[in-house]
PDB file of N, CA and C in Angstrom:
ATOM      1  N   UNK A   1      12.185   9.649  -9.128  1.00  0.00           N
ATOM      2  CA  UNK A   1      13.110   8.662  -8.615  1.00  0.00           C
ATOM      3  C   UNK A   1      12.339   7.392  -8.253  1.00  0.00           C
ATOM      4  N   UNK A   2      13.117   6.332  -8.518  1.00  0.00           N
ATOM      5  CA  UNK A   2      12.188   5.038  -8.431  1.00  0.00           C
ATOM      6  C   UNK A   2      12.444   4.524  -6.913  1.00  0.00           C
ATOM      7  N   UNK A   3      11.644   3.820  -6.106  1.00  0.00           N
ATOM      8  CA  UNK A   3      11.820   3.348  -5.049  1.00  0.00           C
ATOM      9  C   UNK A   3      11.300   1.751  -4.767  1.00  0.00           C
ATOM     10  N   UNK A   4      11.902   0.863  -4.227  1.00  0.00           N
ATOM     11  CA  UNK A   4      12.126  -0.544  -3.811  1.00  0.00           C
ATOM     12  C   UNK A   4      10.979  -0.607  -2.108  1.00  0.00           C
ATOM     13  N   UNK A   5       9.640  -0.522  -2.268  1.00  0.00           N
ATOM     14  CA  UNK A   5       9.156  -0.690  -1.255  1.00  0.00           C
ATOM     15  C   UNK A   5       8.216  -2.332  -0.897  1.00  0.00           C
ATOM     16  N   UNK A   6       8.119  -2.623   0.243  1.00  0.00           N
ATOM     17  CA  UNK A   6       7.033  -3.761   0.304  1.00  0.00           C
ATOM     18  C   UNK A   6       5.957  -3.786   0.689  1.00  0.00           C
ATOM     19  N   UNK A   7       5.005  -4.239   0.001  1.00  0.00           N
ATOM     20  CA  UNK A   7       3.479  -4.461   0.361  1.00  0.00           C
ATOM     21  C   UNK A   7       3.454  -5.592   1.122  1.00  0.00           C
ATOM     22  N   UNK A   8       2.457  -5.721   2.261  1.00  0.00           N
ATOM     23  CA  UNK A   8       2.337  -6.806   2.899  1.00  0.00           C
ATOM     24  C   UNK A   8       0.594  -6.338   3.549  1.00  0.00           C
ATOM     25  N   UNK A   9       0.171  -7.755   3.368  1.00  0.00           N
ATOM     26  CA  UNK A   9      -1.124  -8.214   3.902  1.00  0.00           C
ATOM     27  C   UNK A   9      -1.286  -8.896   4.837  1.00  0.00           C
ATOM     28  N   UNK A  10      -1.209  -8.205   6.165  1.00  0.00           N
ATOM     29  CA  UNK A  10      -0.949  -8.895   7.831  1.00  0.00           C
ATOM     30  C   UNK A  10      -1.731 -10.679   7.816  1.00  0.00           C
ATOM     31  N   UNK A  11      -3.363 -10.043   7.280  1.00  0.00           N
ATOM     32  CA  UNK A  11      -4.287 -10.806   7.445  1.00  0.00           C
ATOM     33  C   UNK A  11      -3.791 -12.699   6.547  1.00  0.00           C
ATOM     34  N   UNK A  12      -3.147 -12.707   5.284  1.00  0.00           N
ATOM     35  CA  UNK A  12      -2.662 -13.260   4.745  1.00  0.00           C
ATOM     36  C   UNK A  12      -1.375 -13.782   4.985  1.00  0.00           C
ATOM     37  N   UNK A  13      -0.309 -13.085   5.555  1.00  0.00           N
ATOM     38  CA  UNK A  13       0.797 -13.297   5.466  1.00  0.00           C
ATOM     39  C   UNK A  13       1.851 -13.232   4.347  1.00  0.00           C
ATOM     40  N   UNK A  14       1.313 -12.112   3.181  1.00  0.00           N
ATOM     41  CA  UNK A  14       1.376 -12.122   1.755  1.00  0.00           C
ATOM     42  C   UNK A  14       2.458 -10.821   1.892  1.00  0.00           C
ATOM     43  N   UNK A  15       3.276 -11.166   1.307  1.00  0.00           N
ATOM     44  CA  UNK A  15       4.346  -9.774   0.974  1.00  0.00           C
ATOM     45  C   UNK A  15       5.001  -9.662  -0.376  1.00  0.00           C
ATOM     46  N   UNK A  16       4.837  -8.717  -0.927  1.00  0.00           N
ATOM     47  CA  UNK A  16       5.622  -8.365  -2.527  1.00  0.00           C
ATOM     48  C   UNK A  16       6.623  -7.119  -2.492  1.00  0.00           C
ATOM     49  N   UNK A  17       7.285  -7.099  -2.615  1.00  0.00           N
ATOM     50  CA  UNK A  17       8.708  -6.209  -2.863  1.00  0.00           C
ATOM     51  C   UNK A  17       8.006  -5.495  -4.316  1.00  0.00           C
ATOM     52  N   UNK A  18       8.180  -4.468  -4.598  1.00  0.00           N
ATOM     53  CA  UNK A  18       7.580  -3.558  -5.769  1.00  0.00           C
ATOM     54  C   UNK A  18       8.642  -2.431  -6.253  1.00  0.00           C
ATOM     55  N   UNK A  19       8.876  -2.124  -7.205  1.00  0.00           N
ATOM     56  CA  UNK A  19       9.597  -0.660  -7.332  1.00  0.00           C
ATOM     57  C   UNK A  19       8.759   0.342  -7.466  1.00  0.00           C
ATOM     58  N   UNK A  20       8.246   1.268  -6.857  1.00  0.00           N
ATOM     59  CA  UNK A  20       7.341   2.492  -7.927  1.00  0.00           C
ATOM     60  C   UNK A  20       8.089   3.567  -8.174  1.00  0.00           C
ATOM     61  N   UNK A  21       7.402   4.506  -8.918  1.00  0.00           N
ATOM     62  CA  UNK A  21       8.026   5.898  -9.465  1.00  0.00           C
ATOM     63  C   UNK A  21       7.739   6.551  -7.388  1.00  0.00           C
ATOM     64  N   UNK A  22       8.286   7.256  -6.977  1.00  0.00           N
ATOM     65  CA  UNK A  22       8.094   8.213  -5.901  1.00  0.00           C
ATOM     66  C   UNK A  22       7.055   9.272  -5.775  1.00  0.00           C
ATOM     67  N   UNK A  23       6.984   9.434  -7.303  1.00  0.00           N
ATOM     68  CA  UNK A  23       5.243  10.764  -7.487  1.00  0.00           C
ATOM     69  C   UNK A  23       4.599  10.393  -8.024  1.00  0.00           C
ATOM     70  N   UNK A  24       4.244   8.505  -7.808  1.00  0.00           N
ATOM     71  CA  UNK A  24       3.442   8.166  -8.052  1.00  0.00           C
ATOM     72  C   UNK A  24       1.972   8.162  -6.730  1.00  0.00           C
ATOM     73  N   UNK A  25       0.932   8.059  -7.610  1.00  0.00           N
ATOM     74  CA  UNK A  25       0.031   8.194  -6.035  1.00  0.00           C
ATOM     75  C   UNK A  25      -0.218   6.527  -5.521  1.00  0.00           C
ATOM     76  N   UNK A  26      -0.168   6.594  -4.342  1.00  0.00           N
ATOM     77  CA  UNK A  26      -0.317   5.082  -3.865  1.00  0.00           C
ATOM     78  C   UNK A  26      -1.420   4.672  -4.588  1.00  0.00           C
ATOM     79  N   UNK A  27      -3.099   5.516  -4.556  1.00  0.00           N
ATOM     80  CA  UNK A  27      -3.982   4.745  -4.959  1.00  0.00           C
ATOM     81  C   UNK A  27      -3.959   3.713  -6.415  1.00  0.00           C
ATOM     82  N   UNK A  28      -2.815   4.247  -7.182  1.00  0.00           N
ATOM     83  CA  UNK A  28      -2.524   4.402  -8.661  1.00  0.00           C
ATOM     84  C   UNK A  28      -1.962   2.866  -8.696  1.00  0.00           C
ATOM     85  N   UNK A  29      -0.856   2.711  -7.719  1.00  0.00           N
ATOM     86  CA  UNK A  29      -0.071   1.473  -7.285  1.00  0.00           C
ATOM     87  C   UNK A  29      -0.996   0.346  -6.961  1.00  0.00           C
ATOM     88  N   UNK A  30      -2.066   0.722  -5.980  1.00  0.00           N
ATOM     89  CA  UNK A  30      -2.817  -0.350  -5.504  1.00  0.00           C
ATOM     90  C   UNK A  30      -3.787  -0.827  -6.395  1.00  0.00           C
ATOM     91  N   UNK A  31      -4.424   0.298  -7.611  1.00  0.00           N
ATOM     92  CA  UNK A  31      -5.207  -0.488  -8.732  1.00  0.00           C
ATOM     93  C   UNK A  31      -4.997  -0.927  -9.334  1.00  0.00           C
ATOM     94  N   UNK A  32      -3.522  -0.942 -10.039  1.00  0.00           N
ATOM     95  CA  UNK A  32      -2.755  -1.820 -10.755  1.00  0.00           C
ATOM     96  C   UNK A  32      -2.401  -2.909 -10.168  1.00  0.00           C
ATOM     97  N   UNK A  33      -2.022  -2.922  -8.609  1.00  0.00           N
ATOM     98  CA  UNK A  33      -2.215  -4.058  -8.237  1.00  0.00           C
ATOM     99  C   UNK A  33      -3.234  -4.954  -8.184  1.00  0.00           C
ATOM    100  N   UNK A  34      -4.467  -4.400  -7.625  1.00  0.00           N
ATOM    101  CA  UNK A  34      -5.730  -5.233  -7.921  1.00  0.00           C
ATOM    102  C   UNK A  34      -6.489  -5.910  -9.469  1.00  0.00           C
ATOM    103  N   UNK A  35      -5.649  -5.233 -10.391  1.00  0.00           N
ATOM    104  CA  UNK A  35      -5.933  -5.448 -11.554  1.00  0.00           C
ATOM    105  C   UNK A  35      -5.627  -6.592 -11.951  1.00  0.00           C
ATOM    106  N   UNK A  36      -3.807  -7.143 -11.439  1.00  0.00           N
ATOM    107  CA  UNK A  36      -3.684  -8.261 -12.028  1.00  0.00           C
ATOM    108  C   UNK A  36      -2.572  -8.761 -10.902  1.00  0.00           C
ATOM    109  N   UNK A  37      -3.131  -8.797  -9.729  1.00  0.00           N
ATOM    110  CA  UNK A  37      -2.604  -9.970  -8.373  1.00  0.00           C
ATOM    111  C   UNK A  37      -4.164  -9.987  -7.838  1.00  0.00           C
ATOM    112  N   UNK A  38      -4.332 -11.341  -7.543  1.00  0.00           N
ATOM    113  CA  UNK A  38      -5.918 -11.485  -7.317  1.00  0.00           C
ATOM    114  C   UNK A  38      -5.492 -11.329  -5.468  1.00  0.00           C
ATOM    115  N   UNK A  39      -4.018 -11.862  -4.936  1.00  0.00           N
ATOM    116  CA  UNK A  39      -4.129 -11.134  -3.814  1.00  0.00           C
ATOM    117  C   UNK A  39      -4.670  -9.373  -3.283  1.00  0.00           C
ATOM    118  N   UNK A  40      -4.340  -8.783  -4.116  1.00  0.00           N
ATOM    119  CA  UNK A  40      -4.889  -7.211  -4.095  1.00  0.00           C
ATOM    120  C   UNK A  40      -6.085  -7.060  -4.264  1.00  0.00           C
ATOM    121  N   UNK A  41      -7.339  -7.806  -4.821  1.00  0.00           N
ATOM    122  CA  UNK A  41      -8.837  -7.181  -5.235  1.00  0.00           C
ATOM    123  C   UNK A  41      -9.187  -7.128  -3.779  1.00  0.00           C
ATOM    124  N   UNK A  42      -9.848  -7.682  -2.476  1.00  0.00           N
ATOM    125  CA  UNK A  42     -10.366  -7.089  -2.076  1.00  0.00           C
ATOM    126  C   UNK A  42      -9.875  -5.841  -1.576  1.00  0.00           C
ATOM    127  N   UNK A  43      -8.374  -5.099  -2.116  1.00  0.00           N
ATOM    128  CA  UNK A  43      -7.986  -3.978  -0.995  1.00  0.00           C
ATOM    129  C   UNK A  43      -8.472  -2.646  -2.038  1.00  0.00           C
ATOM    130  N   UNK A  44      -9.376  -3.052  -3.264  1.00  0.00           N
ATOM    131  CA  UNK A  44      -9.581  -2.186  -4.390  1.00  0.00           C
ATOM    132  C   UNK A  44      -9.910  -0.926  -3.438  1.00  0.00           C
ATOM    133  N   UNK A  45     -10.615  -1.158  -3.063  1.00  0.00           N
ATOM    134  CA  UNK A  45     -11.608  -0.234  -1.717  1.00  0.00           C
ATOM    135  C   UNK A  45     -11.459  -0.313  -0.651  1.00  0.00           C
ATOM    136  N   UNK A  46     -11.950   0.579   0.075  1.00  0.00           N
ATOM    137  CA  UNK A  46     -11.864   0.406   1.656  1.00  0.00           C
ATOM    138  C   UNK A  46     -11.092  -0.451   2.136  1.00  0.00           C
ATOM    139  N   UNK A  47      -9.961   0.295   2.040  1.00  0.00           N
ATOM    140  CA  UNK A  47      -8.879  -0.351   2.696  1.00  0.00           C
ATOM    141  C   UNK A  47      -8.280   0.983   3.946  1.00  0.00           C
ATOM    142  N   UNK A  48      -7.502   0.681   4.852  1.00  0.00           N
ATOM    143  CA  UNK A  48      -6.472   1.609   5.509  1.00  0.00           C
ATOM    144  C   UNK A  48      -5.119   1.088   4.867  1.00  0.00           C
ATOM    145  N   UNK A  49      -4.275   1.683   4.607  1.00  0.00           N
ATOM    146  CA  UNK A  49      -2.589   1.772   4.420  1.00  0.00           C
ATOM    147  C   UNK A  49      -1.859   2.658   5.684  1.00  0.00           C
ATOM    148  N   UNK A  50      -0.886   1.594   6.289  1.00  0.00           N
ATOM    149  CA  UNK A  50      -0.314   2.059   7.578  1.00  0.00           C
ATOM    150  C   UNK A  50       1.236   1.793   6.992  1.00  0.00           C
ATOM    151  N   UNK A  51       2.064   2.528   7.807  1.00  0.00           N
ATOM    152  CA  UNK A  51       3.712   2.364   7.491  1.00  0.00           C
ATOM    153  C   UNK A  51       3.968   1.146   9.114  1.00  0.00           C
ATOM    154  N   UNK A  52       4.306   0.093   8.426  1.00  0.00           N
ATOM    155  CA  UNK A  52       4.849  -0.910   9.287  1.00  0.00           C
ATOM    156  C   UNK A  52       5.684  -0.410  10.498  1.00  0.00           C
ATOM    157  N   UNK A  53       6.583   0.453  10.427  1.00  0.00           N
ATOM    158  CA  UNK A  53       7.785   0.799  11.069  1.00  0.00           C
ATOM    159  C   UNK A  53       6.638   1.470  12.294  1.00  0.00           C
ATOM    160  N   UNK A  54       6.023   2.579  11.900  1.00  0.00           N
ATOM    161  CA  UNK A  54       5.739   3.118  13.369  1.00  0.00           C
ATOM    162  C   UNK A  54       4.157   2.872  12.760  1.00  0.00           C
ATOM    163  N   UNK A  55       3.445   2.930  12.634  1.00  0.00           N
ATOM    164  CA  UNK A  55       2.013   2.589  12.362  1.00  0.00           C
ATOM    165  C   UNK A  55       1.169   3.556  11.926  1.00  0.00           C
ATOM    166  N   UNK A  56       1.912   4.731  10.869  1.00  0.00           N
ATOM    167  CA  UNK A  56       1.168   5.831  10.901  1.00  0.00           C
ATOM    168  C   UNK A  56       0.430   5.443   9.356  1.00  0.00           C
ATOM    169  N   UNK A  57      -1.123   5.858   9.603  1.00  0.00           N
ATOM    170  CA  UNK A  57      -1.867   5.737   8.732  1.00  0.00           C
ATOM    171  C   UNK A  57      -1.796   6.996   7.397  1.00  0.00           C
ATOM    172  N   UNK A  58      -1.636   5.851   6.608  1.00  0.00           N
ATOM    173  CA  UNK A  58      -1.316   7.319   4.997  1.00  0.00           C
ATOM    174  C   UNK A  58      -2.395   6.935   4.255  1.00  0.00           C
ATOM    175  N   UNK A  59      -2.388   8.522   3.423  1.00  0.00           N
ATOM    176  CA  UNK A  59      -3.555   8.465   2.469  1.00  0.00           C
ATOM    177  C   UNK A  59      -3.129   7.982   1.042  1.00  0.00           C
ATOM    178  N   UNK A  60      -4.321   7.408   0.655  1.00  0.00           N
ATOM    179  CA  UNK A  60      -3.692   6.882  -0.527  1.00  0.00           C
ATOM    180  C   UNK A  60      -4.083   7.869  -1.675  1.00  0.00           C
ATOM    181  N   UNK A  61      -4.456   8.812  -1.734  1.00  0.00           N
ATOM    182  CA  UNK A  61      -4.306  10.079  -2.456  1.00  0.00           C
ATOM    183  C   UNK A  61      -2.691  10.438  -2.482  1.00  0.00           C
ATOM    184  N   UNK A  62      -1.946  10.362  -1.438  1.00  0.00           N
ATOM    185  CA  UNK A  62      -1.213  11.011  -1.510  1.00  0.00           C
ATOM    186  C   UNK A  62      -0.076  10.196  -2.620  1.00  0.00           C
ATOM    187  N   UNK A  63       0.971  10.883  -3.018  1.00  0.00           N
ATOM    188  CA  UNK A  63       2.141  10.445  -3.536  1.00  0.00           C
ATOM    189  C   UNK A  63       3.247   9.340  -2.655  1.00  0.00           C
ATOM    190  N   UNK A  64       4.020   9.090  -3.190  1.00  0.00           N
ATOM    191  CA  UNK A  64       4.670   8.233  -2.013  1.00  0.00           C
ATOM    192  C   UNK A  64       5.651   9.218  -1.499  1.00  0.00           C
ATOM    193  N   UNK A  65       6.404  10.152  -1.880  1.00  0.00           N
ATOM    194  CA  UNK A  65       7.023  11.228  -1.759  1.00  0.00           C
ATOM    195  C   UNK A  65       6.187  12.322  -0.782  1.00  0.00           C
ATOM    196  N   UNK A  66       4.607  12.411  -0.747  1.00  0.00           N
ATOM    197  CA  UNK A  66       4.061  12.978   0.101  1.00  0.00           C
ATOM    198  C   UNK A  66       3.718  12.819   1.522  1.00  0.00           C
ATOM    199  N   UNK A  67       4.064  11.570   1.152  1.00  0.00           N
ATOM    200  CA  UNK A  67       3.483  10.283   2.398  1.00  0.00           C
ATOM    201  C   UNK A  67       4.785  10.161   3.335  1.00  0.00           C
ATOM    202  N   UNK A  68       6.158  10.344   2.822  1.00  0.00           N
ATOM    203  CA  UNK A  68       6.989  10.147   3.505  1.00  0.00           C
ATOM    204  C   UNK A  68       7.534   8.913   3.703  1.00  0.00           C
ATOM    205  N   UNK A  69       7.160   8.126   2.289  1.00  0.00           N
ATOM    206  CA  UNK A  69       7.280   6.299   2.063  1.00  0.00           C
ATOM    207  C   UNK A  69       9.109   6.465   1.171  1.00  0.00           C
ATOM    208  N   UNK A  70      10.182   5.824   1.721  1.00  0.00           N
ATOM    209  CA  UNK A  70      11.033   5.998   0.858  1.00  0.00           C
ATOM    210  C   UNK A  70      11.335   4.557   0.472  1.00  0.00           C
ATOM    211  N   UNK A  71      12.981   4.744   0.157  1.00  0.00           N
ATOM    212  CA  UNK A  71      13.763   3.164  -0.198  1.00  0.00           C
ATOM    213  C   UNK A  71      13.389   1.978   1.159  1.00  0.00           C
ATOM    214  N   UNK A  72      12.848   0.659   0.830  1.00  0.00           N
ATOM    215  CA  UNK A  72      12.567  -0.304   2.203  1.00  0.00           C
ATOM    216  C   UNK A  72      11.825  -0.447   2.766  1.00  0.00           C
ATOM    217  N   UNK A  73      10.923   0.810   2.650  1.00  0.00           N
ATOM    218  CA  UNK A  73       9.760   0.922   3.845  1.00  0.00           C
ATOM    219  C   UNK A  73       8.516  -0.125   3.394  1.00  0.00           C
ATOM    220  N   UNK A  74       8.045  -0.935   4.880  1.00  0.00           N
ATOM    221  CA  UNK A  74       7.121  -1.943   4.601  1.00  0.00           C
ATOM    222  C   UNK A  74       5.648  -1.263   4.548  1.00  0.00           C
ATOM    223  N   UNK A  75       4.194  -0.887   3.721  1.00  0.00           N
ATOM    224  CA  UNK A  75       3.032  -0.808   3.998  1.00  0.00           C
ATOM    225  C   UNK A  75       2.657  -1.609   4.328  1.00  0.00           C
ATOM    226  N   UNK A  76       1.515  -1.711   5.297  1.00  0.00           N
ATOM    227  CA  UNK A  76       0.584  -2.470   5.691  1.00  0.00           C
ATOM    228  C   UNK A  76      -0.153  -2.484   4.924  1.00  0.00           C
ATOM    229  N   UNK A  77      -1.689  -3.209   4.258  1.00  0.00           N
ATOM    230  CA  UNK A  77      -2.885  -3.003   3.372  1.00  0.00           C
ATOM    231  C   UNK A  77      -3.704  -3.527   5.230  1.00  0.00           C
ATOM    232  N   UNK A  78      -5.169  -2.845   5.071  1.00  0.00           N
ATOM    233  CA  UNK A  78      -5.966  -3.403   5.611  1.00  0.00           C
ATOM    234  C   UNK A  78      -7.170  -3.334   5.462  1.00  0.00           C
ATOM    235  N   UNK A  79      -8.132  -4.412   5.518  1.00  0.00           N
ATOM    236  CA  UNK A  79      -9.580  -3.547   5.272  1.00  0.00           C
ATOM    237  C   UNK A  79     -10.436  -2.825   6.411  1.00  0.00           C
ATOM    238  N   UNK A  80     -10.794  -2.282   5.611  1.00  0.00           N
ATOM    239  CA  UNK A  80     -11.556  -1.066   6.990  1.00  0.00           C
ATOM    240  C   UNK A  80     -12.719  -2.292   7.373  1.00  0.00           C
ATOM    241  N   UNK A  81     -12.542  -1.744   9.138  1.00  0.00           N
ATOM    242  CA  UNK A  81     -14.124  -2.792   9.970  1.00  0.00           C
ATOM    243  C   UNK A  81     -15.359  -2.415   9.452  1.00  0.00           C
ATOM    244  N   UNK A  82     -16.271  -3.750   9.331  1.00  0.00           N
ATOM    245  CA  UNK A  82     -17.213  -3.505   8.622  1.00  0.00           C
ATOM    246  C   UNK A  82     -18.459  -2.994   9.428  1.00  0.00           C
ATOM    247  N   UNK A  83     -19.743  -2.321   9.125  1.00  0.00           N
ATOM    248  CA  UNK A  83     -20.247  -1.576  10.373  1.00  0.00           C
ATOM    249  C   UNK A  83     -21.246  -2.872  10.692  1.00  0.00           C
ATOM    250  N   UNK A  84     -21.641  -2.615  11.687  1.00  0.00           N
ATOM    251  CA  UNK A  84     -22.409  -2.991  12.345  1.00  0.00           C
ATOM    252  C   UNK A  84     -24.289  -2.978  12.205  1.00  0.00           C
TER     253      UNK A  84
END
């Protein structure tokens, strides 16, 4: 089943509305994104993905169907802090 979700980049202020397949895996979504929106390359890697609504951090292994991402729901992208 296809789903209508939005990506958004806090740090930017950048948001895209997307459809994906539901058993698709997020990571799958985000390399295609980085492939050809130059907003997406630095999130190729080390990034966190959070659900806007309550702030729970998902894996991007998972499916979007695994993750509990349906119709509307906003992701966050972020990059992980860099060490010290």
């Amino acid at each position: 089943m296809k789903i209508m979700i939005t990506v958004e980049i806090p740090a930017s202020n950048f948001m895209l509305d997307i459809q994906v397949n539901q058993r698709q895996r997020i990571r799958t979504t985000l390399r295609v994104l980085a492939e050809n929106r130059a907003e997406f390359r630095p999130f190729a890697d080390n990034l966190i993905v959070r659900v806007k609504s309550n702030g729970r951090r998902i894996s991007t292994e998972q499916t979007y169907e695994d993750a509990d991402i349906y119709n509307g729901t906003v992701i966050l992208l972020e990059n992980l802090p860099k060490e010290i």
